[in-house]
C-alpha atoms as a PDB file:
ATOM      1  CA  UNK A   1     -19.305  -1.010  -6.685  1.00  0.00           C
ATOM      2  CA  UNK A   2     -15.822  -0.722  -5.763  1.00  0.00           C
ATOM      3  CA  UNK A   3     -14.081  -1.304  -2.623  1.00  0.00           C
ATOM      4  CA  UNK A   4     -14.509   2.412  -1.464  1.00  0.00           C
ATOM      5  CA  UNK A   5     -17.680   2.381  -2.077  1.00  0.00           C
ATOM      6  CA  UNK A   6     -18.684  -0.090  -0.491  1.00  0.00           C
ATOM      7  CA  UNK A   7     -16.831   0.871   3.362  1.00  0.00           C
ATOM      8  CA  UNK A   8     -18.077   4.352   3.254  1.00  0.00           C
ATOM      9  CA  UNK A   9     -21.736   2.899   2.140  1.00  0.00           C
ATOM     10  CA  UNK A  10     -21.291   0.298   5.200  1.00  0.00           C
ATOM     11  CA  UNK A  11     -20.197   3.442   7.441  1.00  0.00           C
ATOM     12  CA  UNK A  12     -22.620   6.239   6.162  1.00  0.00           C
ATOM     13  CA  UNK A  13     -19.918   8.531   4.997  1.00  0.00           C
ATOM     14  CA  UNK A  14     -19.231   9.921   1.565  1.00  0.00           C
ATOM     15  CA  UNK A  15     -16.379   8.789  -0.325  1.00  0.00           C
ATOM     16  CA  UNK A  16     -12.863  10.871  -1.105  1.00  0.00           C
ATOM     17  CA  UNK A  17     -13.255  11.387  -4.498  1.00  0.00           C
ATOM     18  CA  UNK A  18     -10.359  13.838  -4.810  1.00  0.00           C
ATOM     19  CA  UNK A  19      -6.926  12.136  -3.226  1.00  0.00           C
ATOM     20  CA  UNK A  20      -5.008  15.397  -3.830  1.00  0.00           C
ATOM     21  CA  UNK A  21      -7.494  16.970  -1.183  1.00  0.00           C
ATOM     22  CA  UNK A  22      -6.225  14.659   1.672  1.00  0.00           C
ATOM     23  CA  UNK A  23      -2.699  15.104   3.502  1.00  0.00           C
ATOM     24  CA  UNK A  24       0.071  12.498   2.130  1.00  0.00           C
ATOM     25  CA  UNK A  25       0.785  10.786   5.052  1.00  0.00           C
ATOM     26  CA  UNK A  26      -2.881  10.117   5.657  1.00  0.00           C
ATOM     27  CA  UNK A  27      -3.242   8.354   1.753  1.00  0.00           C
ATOM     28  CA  UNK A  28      -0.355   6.433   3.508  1.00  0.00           C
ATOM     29  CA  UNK A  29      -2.313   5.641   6.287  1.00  0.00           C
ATOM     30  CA  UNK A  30      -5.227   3.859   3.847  1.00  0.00           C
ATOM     31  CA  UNK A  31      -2.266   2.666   2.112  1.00  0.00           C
ATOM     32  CA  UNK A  32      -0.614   0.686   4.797  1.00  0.00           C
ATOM     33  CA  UNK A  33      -3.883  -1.048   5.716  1.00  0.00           C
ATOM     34  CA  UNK A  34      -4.705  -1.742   1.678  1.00  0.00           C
ATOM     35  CA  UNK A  35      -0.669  -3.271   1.534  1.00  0.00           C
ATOM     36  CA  UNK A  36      -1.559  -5.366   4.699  1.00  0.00           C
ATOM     37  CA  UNK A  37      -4.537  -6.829   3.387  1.00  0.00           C
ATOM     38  CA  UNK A  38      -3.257  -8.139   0.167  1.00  0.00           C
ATOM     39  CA  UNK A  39       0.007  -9.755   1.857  1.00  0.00           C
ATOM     40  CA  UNK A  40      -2.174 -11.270   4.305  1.00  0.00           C
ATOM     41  CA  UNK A  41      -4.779 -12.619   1.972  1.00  0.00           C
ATOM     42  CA  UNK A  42      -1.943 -13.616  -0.449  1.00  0.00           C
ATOM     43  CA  UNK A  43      -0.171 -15.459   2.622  1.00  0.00           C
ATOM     44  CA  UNK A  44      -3.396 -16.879   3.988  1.00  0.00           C
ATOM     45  CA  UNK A  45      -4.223 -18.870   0.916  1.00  0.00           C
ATOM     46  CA  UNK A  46      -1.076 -19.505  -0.641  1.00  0.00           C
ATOM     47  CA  UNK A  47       0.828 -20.819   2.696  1.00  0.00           C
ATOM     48  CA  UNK A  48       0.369 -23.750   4.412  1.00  0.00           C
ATOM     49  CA  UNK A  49       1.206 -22.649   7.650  1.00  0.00           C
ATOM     50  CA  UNK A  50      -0.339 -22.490  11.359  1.00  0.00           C
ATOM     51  CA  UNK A  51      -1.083 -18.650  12.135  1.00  0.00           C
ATOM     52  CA  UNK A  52       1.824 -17.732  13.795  1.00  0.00           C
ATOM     53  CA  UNK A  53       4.094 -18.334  10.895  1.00  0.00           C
ATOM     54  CA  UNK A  54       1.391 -16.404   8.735  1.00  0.00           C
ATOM     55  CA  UNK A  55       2.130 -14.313  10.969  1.00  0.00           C
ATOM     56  CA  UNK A  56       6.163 -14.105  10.625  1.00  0.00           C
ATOM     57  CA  UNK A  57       5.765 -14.143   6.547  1.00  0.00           C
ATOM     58  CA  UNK A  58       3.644 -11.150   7.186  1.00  0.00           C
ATOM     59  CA  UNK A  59       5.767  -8.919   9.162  1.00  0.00           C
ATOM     60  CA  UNK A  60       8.387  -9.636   5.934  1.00  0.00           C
ATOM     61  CA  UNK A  61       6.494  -8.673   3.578  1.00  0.00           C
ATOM     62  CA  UNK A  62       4.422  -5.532   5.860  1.00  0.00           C
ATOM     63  CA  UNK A  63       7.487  -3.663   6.924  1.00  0.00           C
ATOM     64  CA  UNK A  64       9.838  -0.873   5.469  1.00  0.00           C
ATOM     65  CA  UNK A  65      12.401  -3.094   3.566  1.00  0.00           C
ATOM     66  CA  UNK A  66       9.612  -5.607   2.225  1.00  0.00           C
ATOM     67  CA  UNK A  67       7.777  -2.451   1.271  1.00  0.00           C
ATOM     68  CA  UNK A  68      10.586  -0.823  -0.453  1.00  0.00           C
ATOM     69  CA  UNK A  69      11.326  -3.733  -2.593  1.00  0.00           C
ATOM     70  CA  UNK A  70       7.903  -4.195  -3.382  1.00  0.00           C
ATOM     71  CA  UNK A  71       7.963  -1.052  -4.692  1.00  0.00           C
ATOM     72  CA  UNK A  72      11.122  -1.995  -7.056  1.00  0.00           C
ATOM     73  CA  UNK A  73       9.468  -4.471  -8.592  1.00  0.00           C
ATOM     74  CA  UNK A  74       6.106  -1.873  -9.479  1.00  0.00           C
ATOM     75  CA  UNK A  75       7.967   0.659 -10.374  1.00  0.00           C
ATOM     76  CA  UNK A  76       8.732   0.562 -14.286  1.00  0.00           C
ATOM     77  CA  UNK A  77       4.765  -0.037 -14.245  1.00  0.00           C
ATOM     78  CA  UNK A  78       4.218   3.403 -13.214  1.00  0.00           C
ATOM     79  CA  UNK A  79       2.713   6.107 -14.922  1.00  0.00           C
ATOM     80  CA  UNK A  80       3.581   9.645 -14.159  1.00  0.00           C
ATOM     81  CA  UNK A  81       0.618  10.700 -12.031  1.00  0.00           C
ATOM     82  CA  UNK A  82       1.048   7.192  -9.612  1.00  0.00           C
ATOM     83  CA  UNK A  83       4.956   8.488  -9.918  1.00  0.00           C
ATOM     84  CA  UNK A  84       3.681  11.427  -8.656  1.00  0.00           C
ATOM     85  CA  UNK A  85       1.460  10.507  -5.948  1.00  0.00           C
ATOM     86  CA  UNK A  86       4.471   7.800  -4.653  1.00  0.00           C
ATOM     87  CA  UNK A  87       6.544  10.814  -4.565  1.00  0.00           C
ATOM     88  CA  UNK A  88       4.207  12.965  -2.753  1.00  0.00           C
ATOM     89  CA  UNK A  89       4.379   9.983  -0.142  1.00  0.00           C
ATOM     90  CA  UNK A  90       8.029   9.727  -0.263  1.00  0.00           C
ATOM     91  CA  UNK A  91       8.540  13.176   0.377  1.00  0.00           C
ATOM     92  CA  UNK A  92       6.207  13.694   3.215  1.00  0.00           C
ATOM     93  CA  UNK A  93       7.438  14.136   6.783  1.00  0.00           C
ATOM     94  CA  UNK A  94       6.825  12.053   8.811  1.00  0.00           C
ATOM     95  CA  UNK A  95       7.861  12.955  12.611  1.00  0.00           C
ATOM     96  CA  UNK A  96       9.119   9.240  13.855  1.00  0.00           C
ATOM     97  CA  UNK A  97      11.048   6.549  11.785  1.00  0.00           C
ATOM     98  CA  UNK A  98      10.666   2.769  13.069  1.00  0.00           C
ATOM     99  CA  UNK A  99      13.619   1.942  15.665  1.00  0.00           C
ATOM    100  CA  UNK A 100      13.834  -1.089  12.774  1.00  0.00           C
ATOM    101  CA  UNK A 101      13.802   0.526   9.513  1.00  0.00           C
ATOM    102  CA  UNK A 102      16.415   2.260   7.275  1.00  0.00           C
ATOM    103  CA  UNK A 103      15.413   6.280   6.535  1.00  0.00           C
ATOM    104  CA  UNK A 104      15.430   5.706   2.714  1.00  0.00           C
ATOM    105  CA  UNK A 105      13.778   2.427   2.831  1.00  0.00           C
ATOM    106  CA  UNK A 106      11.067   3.631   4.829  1.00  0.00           C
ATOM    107  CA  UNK A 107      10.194   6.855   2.684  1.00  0.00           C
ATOM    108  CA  UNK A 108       9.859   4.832  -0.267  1.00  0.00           C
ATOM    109  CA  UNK A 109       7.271   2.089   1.772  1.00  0.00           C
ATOM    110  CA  UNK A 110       5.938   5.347   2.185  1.00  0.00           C
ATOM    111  CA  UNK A 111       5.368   6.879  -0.640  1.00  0.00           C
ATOM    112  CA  UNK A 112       3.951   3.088  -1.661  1.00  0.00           C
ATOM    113  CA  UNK A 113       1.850   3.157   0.873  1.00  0.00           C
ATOM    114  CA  UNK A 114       0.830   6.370  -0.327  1.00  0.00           C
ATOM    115  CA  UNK A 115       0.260   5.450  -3.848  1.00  0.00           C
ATOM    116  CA  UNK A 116      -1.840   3.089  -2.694  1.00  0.00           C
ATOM    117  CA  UNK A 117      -3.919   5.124  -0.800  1.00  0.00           C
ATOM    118  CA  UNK A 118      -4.347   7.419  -3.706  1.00  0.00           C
ATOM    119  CA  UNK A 119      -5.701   4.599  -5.884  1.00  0.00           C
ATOM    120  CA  UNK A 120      -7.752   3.600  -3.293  1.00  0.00           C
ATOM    121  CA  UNK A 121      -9.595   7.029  -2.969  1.00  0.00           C
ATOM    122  CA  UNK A 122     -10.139   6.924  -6.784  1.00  0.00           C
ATOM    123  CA  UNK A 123     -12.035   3.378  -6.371  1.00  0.00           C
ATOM    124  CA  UNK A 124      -9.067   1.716  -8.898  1.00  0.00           C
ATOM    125  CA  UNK A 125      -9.669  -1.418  -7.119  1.00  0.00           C
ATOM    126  CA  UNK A 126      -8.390  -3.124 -10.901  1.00  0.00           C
ATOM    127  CA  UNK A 127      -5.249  -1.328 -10.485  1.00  0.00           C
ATOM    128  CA  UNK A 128      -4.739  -1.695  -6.854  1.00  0.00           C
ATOM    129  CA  UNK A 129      -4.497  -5.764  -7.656  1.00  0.00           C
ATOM    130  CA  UNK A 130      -2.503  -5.247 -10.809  1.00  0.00           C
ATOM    131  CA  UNK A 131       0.436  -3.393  -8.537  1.00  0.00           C
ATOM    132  CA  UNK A 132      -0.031  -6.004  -5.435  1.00  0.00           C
ATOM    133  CA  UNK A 133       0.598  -9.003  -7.987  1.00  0.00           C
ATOM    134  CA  UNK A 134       3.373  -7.391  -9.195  1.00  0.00           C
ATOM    135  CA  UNK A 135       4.896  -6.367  -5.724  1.00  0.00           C
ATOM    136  CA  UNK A 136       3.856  -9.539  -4.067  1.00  0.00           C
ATOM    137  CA  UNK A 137       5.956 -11.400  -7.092  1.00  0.00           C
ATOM    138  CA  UNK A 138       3.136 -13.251  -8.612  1.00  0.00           C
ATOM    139  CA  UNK A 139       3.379 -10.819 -11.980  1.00  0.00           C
ATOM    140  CA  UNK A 140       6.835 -10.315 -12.671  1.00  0.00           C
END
């Protein structure tokens, strides 16, 4: 049972099963909470540090430019329908931009927020982790 699965078992609701049915900016939405949870987790057992500085790391990694150069580093890994669905992501409009971020920078954390998303819906857990070593630099 995949991650998914398991959430929408735990909530009574039935699954996405087709991400190309759901707005872009909302696979972003799932994707931004996915992103979170893997730099936190990373950060949580790989730092030796009190919870505020956890805390610091994370906002580094969890923001546009951390996202976008996550994203760099995935990239060549891509196959043409994740391409796709980051670009579906990228392209989306989104009606505020952070006070913080650069425009570019934060279309491509995105559209990898939205890729993420999109695996997510599909239950590619496998893949999900594949991409998050890679962007997280533990799998260059």
């Amino acid at each position: 049972m995949d991650m998914r699965e398991q959430i929408t078992g735990a909530l009574g609701i039935a699954p996405c099963t087709d991400p190309k049915q759901l707005p872009a900016l909302t696979l972003a939405y799932l994707g931004d909470t996915i992103y979170d949870l893997y730099a936190r987790t990373y950060l949580s057992f790989t730092a030796d540090a009190r919870v505020h500085d956890l805390h610091v790391m994370s906002n580094r990694l969890v923001c546009a430019k951390g996202q976008a150069e996550a994203f760099f580093r995935i990239q060549p890994c891509l196959d043409e329908e994740e391409e796709a669905a980051f670009r579906r992501g990228r392209n989306a409009h989104s009606a505020t931009v952070p006070k913080n971020a650069d425009v570019r920078e934060y279309r491509i954390a995105t559209g990898l927020e939205a890729l993420l998303g999109y695996l997510y819906c599909l239950g590619r857990d496998d893949r999900i982790g594949e991409l998050m070593r890679i962007a997280l630099g533990k799998d260059a």
